[in-house]
Protein backbone atom coordinates (compact mmCIF):
# COMPACT_ATOMS: atom_id res chain seq x y z
CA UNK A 1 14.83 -9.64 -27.23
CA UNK A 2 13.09 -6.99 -24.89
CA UNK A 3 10.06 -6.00 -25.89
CA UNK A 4 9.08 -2.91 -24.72
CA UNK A 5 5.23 -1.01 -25.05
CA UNK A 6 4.93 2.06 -27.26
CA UNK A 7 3.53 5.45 -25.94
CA UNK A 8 1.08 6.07 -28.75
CA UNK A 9 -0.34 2.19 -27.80
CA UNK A 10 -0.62 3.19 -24.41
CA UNK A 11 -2.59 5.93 -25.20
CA UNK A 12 -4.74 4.31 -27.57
CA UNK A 13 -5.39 1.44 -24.64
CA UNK A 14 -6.17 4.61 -22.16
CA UNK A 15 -8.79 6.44 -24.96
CA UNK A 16 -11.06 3.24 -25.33
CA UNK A 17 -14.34 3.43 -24.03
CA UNK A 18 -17.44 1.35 -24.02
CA UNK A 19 -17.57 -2.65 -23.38
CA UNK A 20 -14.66 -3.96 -22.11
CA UNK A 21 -13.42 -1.09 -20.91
CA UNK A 22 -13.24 0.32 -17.25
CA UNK A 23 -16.18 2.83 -16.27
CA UNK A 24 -14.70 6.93 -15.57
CA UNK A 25 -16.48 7.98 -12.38
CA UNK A 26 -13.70 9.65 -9.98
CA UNK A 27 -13.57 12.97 -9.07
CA UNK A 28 -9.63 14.49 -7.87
CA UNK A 29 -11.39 14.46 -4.79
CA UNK A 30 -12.61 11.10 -4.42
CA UNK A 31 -8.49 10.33 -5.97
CA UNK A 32 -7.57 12.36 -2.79
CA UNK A 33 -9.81 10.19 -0.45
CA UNK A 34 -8.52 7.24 -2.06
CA UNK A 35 -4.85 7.49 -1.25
CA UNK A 36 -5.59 8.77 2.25
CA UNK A 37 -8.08 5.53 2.62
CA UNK A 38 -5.10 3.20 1.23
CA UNK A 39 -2.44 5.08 3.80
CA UNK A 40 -3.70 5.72 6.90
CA UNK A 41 -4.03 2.35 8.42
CA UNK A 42 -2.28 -0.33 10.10
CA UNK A 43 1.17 1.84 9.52
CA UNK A 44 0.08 4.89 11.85
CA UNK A 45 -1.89 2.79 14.37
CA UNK A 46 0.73 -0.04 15.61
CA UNK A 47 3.95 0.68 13.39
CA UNK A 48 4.55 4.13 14.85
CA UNK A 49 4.99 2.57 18.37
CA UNK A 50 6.80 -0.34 17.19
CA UNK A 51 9.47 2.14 15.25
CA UNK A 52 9.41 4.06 18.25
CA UNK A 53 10.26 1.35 20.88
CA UNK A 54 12.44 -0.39 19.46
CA UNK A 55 14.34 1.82 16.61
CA UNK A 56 14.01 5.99 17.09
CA UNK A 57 12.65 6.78 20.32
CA UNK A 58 10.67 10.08 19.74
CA UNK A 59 12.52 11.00 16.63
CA UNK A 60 9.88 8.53 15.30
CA UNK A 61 8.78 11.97 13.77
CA UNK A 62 11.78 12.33 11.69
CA UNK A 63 11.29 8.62 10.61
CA UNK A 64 8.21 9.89 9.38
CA UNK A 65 9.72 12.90 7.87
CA UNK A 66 12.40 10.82 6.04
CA UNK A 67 9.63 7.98 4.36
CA UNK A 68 7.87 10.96 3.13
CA UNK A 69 10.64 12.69 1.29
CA UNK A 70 11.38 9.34 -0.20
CA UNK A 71 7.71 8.68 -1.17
CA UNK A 72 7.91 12.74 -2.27
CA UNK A 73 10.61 12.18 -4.60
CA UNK A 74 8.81 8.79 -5.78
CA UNK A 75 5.01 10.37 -5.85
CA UNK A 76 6.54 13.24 -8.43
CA UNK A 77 7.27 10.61 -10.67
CA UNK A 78 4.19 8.76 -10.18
CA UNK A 79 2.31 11.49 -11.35
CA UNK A 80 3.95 12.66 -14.28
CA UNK A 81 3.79 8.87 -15.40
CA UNK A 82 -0.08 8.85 -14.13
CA UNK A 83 -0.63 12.08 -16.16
CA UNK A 84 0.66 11.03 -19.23
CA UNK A 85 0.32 7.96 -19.47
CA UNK A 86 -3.40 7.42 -17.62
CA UNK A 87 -4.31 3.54 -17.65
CA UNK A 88 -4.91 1.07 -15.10
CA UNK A 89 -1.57 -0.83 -14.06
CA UNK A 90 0.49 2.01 -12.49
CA UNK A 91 4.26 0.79 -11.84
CA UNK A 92 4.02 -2.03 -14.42
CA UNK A 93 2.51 -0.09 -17.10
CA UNK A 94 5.24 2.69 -16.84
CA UNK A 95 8.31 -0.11 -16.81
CA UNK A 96 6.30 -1.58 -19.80
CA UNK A 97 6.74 1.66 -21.77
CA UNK A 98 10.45 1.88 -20.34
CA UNK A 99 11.98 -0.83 -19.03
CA UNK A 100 10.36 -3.39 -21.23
CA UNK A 101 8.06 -6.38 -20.79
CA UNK A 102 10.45 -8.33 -18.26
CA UNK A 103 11.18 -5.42 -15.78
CA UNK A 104 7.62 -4.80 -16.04
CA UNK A 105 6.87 -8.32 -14.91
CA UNK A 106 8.84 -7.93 -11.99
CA UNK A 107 7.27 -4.86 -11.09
CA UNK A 108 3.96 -6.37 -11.68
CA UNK A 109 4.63 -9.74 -9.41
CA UNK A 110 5.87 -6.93 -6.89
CA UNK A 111 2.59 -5.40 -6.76
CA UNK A 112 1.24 -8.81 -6.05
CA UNK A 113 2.86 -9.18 -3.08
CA UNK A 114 2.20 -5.40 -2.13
CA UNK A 115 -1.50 -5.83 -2.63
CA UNK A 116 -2.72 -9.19 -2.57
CA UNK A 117 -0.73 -10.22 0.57
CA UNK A 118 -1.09 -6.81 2.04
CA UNK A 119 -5.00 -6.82 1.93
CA UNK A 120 -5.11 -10.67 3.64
CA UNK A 121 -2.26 -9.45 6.78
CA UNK A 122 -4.64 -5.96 7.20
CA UNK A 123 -7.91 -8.29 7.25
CA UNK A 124 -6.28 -10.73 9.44
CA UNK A 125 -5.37 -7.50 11.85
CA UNK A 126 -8.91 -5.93 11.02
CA UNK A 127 -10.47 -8.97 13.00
CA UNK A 128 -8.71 -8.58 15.87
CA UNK A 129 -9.80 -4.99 16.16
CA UNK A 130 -13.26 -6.27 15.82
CA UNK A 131 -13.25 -9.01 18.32
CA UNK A 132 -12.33 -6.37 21.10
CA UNK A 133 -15.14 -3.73 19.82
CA UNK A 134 -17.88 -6.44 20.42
CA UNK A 135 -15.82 -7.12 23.82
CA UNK A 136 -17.39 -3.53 25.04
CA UNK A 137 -21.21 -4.47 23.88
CA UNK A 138 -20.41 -8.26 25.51
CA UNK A 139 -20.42 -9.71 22.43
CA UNK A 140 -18.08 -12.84 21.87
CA UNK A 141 -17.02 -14.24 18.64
CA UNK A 142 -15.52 -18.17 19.62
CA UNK A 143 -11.79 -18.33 19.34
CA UNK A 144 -12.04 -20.95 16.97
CA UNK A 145 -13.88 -18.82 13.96
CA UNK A 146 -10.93 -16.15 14.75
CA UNK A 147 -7.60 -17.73 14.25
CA UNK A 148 -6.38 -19.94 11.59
CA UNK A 149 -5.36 -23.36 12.52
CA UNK A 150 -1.43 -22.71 12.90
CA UNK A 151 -2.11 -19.93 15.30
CA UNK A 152 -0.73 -20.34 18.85
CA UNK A 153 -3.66 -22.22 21.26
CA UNK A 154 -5.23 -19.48 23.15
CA UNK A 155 -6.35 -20.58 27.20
CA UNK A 156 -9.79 -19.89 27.59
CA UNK A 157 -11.59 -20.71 30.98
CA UNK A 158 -9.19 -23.35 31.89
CA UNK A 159 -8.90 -24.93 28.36
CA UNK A 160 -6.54 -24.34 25.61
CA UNK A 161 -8.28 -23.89 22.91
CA UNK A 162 -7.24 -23.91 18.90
CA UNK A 163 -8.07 -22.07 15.58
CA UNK A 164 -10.39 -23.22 12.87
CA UNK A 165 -10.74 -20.27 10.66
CA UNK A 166 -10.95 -16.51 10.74
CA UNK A 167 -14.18 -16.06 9.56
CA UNK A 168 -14.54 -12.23 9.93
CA UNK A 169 -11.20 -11.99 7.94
CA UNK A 170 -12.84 -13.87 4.87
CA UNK A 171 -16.49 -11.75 5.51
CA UNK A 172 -14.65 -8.90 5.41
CA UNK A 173 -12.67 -9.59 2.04
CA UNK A 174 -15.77 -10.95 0.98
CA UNK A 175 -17.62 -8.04 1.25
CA UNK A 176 -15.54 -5.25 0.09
CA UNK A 177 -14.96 -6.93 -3.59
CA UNK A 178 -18.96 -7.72 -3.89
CA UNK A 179 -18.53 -3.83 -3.10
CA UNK A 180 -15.60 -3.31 -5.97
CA UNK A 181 -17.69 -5.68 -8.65
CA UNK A 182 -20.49 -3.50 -7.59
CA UNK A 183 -18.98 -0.26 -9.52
CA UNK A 184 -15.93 1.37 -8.73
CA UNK A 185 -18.28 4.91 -7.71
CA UNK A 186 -20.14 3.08 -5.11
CA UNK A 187 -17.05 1.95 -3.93
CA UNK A 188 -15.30 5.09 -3.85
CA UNK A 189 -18.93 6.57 -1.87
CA UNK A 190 -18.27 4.35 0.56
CA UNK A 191 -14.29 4.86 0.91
CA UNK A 192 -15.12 8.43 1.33
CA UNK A 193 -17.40 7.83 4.29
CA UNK A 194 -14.60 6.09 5.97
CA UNK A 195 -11.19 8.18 5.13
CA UNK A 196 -13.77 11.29 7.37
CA UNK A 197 -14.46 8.84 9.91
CA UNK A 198 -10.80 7.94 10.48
CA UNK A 199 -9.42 11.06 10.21
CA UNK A 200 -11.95 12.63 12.02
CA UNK A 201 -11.04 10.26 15.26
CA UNK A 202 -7.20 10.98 14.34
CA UNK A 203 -7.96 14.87 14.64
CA UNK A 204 -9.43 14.19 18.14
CA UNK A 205 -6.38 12.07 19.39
CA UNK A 206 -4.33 14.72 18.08
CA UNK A 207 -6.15 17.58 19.61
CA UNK A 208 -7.00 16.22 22.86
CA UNK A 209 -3.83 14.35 23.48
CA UNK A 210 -1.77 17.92 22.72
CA UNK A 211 -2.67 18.99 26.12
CA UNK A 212 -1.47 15.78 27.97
CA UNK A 213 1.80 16.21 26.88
CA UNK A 214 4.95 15.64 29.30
CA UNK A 215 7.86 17.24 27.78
CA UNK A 216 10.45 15.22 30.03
CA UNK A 217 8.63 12.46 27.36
CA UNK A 218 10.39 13.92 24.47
CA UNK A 219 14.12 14.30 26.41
CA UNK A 220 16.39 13.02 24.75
CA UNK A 221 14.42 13.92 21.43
CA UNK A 222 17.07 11.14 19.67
CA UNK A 223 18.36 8.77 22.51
CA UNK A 224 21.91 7.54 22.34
CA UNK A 225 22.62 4.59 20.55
CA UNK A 226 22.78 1.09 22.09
CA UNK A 227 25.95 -0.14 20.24
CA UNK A 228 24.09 -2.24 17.62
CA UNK A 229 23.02 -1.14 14.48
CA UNK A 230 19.85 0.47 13.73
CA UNK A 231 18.56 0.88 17.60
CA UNK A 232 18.17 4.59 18.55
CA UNK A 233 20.78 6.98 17.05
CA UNK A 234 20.43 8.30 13.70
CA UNK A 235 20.97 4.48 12.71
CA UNK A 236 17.85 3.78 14.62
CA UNK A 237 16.01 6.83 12.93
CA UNK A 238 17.14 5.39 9.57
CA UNK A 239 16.03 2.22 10.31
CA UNK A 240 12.79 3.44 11.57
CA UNK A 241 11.85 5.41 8.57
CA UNK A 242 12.15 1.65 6.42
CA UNK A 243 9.40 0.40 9.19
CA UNK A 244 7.02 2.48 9.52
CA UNK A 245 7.51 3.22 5.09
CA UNK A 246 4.18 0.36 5.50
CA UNK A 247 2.47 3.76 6.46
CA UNK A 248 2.97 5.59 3.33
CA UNK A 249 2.14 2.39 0.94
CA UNK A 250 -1.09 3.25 -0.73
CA UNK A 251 -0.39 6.89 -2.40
CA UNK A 252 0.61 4.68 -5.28
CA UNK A 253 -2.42 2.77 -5.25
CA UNK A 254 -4.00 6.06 -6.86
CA UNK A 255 -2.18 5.69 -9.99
CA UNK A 256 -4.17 2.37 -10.44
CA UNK A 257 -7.30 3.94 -10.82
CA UNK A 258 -6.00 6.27 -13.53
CA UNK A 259 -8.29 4.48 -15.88
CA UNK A 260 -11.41 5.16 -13.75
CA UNK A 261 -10.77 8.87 -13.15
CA UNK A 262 -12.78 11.63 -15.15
CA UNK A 263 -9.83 13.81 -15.42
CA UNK A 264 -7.13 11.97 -15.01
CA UNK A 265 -4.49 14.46 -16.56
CA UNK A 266 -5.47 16.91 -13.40
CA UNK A 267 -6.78 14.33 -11.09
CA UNK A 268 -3.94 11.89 -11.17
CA UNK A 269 -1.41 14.36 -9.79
CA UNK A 270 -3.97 15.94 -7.30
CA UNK A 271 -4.61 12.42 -6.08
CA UNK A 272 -1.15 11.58 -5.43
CA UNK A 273 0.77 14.51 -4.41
CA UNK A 274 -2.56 15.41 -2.07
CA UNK A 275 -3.15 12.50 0.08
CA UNK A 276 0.48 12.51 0.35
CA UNK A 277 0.95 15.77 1.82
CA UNK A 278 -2.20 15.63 4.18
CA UNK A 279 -1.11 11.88 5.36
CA UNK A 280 2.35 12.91 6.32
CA UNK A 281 1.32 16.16 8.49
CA UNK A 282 -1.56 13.85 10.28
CA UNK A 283 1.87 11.57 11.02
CA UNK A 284 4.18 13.59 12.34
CA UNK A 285 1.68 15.50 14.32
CA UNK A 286 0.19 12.42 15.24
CA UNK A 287 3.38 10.45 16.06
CA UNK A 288 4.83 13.45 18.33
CA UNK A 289 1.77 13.81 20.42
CA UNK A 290 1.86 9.67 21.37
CA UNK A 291 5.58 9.80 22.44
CA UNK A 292 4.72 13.03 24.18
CA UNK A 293 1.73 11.25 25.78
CA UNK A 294 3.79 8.50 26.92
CA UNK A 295 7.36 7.38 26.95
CA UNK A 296 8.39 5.78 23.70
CA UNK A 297 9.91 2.37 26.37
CA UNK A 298 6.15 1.81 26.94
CA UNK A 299 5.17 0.93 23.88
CA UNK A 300 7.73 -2.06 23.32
CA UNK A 301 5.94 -5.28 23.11
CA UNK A 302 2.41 -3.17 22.96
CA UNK A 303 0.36 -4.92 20.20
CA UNK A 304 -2.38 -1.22 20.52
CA UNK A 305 0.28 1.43 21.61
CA UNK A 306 -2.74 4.00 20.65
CA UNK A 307 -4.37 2.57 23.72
CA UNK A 308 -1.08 3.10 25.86
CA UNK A 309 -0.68 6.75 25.12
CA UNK A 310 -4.56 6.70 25.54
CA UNK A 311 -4.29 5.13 29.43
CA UNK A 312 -2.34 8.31 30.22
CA UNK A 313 -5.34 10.75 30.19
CA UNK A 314 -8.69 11.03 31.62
CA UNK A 315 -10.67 10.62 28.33
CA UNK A 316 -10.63 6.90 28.53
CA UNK A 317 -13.34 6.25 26.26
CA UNK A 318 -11.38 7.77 22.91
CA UNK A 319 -10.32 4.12 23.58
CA UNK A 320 -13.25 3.02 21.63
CA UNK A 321 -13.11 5.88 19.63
CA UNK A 322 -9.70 4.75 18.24
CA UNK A 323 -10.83 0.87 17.82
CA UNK A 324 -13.68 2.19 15.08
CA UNK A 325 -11.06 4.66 13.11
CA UNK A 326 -8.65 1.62 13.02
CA UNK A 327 -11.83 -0.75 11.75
CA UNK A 328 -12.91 1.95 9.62
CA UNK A 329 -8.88 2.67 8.13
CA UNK A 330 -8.15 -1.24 8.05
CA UNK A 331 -11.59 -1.13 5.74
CA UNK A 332 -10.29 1.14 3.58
CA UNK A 333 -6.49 -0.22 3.29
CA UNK A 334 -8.04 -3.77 2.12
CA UNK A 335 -10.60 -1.76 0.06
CA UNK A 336 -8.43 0.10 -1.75
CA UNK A 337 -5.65 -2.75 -2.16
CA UNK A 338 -8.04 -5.51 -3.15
CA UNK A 339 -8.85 -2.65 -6.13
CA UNK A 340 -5.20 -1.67 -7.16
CA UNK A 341 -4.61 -5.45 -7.33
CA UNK A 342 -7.80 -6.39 -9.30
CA UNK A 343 -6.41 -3.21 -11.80
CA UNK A 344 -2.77 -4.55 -11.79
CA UNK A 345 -3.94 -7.85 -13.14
CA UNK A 346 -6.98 -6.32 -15.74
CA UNK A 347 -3.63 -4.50 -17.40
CA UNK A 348 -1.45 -7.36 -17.35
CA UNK A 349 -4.39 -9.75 -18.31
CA UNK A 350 -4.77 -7.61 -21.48
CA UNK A 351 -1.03 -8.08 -21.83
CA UNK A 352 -1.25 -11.41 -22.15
CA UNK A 353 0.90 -11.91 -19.17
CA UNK A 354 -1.71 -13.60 -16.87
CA UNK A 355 -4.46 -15.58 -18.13
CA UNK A 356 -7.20 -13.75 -20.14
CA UNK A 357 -9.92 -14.14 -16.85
CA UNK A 358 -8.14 -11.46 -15.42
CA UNK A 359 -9.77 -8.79 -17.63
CA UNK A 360 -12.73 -9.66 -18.41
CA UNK A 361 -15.20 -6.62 -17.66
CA UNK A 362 -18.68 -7.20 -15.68
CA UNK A 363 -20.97 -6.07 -18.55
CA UNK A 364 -23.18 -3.91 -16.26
CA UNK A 365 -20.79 -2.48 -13.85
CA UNK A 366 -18.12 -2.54 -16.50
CA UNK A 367 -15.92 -3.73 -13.24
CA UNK A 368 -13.00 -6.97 -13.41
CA UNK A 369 -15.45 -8.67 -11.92
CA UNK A 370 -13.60 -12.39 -12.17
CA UNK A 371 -10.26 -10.86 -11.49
CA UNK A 372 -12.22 -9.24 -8.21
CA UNK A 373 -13.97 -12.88 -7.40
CA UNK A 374 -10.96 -14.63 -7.57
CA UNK A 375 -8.89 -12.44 -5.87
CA UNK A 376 -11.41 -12.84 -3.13
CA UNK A 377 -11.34 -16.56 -2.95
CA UNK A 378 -7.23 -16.22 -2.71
CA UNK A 379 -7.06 -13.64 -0.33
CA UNK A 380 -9.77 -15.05 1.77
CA UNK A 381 -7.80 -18.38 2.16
CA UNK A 382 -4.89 -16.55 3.38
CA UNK A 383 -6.78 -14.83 5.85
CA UNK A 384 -8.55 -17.59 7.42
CA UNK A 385 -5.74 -20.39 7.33
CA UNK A 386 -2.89 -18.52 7.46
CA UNK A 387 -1.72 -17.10 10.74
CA UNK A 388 -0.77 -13.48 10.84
CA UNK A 389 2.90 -12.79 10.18
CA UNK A 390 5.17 -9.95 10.14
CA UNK A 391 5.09 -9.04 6.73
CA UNK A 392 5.33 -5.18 7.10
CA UNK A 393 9.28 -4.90 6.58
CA UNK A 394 8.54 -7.65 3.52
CA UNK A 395 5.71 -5.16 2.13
CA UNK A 396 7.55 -1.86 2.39
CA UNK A 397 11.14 -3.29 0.61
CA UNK A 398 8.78 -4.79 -2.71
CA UNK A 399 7.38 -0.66 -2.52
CA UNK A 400 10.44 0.75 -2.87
CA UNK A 401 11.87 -1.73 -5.42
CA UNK A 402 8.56 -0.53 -7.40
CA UNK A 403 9.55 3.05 -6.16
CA UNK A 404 12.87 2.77 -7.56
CA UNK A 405 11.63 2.08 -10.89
CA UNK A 406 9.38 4.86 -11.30
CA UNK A 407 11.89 7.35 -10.74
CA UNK A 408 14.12 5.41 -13.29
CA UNK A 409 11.80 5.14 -15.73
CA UNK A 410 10.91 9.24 -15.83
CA UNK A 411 15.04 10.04 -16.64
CA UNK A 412 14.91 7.16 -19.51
CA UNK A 413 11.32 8.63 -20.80
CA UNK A 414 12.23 11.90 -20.75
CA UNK A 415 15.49 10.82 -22.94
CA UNK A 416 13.31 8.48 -25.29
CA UNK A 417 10.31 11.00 -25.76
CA UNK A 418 11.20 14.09 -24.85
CA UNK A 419 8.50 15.66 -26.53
CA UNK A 420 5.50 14.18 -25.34
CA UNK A 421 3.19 16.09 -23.87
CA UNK A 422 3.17 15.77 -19.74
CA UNK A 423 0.44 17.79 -18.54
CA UNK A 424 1.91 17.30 -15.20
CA UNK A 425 5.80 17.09 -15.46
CA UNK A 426 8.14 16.36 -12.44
CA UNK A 427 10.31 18.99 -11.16
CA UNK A 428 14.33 19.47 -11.45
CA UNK A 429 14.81 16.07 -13.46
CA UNK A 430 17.33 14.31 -13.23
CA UNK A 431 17.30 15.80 -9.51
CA UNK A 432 14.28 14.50 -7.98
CA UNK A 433 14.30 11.40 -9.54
CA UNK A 434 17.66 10.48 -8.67
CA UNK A 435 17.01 11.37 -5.40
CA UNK A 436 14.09 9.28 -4.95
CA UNK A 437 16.47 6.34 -5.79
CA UNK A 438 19.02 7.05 -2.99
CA UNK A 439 16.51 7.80 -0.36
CA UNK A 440 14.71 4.69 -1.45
CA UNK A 441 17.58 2.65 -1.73
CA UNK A 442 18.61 3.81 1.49
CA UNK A 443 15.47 2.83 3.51
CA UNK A 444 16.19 -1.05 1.65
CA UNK A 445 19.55 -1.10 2.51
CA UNK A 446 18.71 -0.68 6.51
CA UNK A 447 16.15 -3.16 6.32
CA UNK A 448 17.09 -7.09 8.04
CA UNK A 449 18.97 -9.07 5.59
CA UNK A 450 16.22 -11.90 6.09
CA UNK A 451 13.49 -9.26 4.37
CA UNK A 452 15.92 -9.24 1.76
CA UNK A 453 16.05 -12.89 1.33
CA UNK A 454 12.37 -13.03 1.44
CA UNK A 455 11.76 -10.53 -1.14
CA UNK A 456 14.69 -12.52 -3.30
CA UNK A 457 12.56 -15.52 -3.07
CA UNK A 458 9.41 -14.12 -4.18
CA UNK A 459 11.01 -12.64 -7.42
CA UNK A 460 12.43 -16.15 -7.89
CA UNK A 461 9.07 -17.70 -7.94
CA UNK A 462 7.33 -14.97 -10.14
CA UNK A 463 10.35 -15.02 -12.58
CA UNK A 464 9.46 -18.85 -13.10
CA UNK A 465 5.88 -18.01 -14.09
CA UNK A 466 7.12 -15.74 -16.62
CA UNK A 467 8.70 -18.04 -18.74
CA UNK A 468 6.69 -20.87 -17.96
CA UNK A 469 3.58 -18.99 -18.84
CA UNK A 470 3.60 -14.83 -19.35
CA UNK A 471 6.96 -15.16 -22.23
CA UNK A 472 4.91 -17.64 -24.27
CA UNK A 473 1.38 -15.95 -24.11
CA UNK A 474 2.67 -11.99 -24.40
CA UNK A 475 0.47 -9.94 -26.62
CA UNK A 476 3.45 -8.58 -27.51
CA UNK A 477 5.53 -11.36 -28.60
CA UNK A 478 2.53 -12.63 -30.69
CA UNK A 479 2.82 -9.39 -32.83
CA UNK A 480 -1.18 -8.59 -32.58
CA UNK A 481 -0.28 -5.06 -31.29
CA UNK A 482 2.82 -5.08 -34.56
CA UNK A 483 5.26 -3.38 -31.98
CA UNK A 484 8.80 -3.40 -33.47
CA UNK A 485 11.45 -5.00 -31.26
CA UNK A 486 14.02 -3.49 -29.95
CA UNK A 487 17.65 -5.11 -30.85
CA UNK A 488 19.37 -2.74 -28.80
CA UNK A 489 18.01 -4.39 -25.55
CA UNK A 490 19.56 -7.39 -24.26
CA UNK A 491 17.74 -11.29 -24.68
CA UNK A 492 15.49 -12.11 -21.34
């Protein structure tokens, strides 16, 4: 049978304090800086140009505009649940109360693969960045300590040379969850720093590159389509707003911290809603000043199309400018991921899902310290063995699976507890919500079949675990919590 967690457990879970519990130190506004530090990133530094080459032209902007509508729909969701239901876990702990204990597994191994492997690709990209910052102080980090071993041999001075590790991809995972054990507030401190740096520089590209703008750039706004599906055209914008979706993940990331805010019943749906809103106007304005810059055909291929648009005025050193907000956004991302993750796993941990390490609490900084440590050992590996892939496409499709959920789960709680109170309640149900499933559903279906397949197989391997290991161990099943079952639901 389905077992499925009760509201009033929930809330008794979210109301503990003390030992073994997590530590209630952030402000809406540190929520706020926390989805912007998750969001801005990799997506609006190398996706826009990428979507823009090769899929909308510069009607990237309405790619933009579409994602956020979908993540709109989905983030009004997300905080009702965050709201009412305020404990770490976010997706998985609402599809717990819903869906029951196996859609909640799935939603929880998809949140693996958002976070953990999303945190190693955005280190592996962070030390590239890196290397060509020390390039303008002379500095030189050997090729060898910054690819992995399966990376393609690089020529240097006449001789090819090969990979060993990426050690500032491991220093920096390393760091920033000594940083998370350290307490969530210092952590947040620091994340706060960052989000003003970034968006600071962002402001300055914005402003500055306004006046450089050739409107023959923008002309035509959506070029014609090639013949083939999902290049220019509104296929191409469709298909655009699925790519550069990686640059919205991370508003979600809020709700994972719902157990660490002070308020969370008004600081979860600030926190969301917020960095959501000021994210997507820094896009589009962003976005239509770099194809206004430059043509969107210069950017195909372009591994920094920032520094493209960039080449095409006079202020060339906003070159380096741009290198230390992406440093100081790819910080953030893994900061920020390498948390939700730890927080994913503390909830299921307590589940019984995962193994009990998972949530044990650092009796000091009342932090998942092991959960932290070894997520730093895992993700490290990946970052300095693994060459960088394209995982973006794979990243955004298990976000709006998890998306999708969420807006599922609000129609089926409002029907199951309609009178709970939601001090934050989503607007025009069944509207929104079922709009947040189309839209979402929409980006997924214009995504490559082979991110499909991928995605397929990583469900396939997590739905293995859980009956070779979370079924058997479930709090749940055990009885300890003495949850009645649900014989309605159908036998997993």
């Amino acid at each position: 049978m389905n077992y499925k967690k009760p509201l009033d457990v929930l809330l008794r879970e979210a109301a503990e304090t003390g030992e073994g519990s997590l530590k209630r130190t952030l402000t809406s506004f540190s929520l706020v800086a926390l989805g912007i530090g998750a969001i801005i990133g990799a997506g609006l530094f190398s996706l826009t140009g990428l979507a823009a080459a090769n899929n909308a032209g510069p009607a990237v902007t309405i790619s933009f505009i579409i994602g956020a509508v979908g993540c709109a729909f989905a983030g009004l969701c997300y905080a009702e649940f965050a709201s009412m239901i305020p404990i770490a876990g976010s997706a998985y702990t609402y599809s717990y109360a819903t869906m029951g204990e196996f859609m909640a597994w799935i939603i929880g191994w998809d949140l693996v693969l958002e976070y953990a492997l999303g945190a190693a690709t955005v280190s592996i990209s962070w030390s590239q960045y890196l290397t060509k910052f020390l390039h303008y102080f002379d500095i030189t980090i050997p090729h060898q300590l910054t690819m992995s071993p399966w990376d393609e041999p690089v020529l240097v001075d006449g001789v090819m040379v090969h990979g060993f590790m990426n050690l500032p991809a491991v220093l920096i995972v390393v760091s920033l969850s000594l940083l998370l054990i350290r307490g969530t507030q210092e952590s947040a401190f620091i994340n706060n720093l960052l989000v003003v740096l970034k968006v600071a520089v962002v402001l300055v590209f914005i402003a500055v590159g306004w006046q450089f703008i050739n409107p023959s750039n923008h002309v035509p706004y959506i070029p014609e389509n090639t013949g083939k599906f999902g290049e220019f055209g509104w296929s191409g914008i469709i298909r655009g707003a699925g790519v550069v979706f990686f640059a919205f993940i991370g508003f979600d990331a809020v709700s994972t911290a719902a157990q660490e805010a002070k308020d969370p019943k008004k600081g979860m749906p600030i926190g969301i809603i917020g960095s959501l809103i000021i994210c997507t106007i820094l896009y589009v304005l962003f976005s239509h000043v770099m194809t206004g810059v430059a043509n969107y055909t210069e950017f195909k291929g372009s591994a920094a199309p920032v520094a493209v648009a960039i080449a095409k005025t006079p202020y060339i050193w906003l070159q380096q400018a741009i290198i230390v907000a992406i440093l100081a956004g790819y910080t953030s991302v893994i900061l920020v991921m390498l948390m939700g993750q730890s927080r994913v796993f503390f909830t299921m941990s307590k589940d019984g899902l995962v193994p009990k390490v998972f949530s044990d609490v650092h009796p000091k900084f009342q932090t998942p310290y092991k959960s932290n440590l070894l997520f730093a050992v895992f993700v490290s590996l990946f970052a300095a063995f693994v060459p960088v892939a394209i995982v973006g496409e794979m990243v955004s499709i298990g976000t709006l699976f998890a998306f999708i959920l969420v807006c599922i789960g609000i129609i089926w709680m409002r029907k199951t507890n309609p009178d709970t109170p939601r001090p934050f309640r989503t607007p025009w149900v069944p509207f929104v919500p079922i709009a947040g499933v189309v839209v979402c559903f929409t980006m997924m279906a214009f995504l490559p079949l082979d991110t499909w397949l991928r995605l397929a197989i990583w469900m396939v391997i997590g739905i293995v675990i859980y009956f070779l290991y979370g079924k058997k161990h479930s709090v749940i099943r055990k009885g300890y919590l003495n949850i009645p079952k649900d014989p309605e639901s159908p036998k997993f």
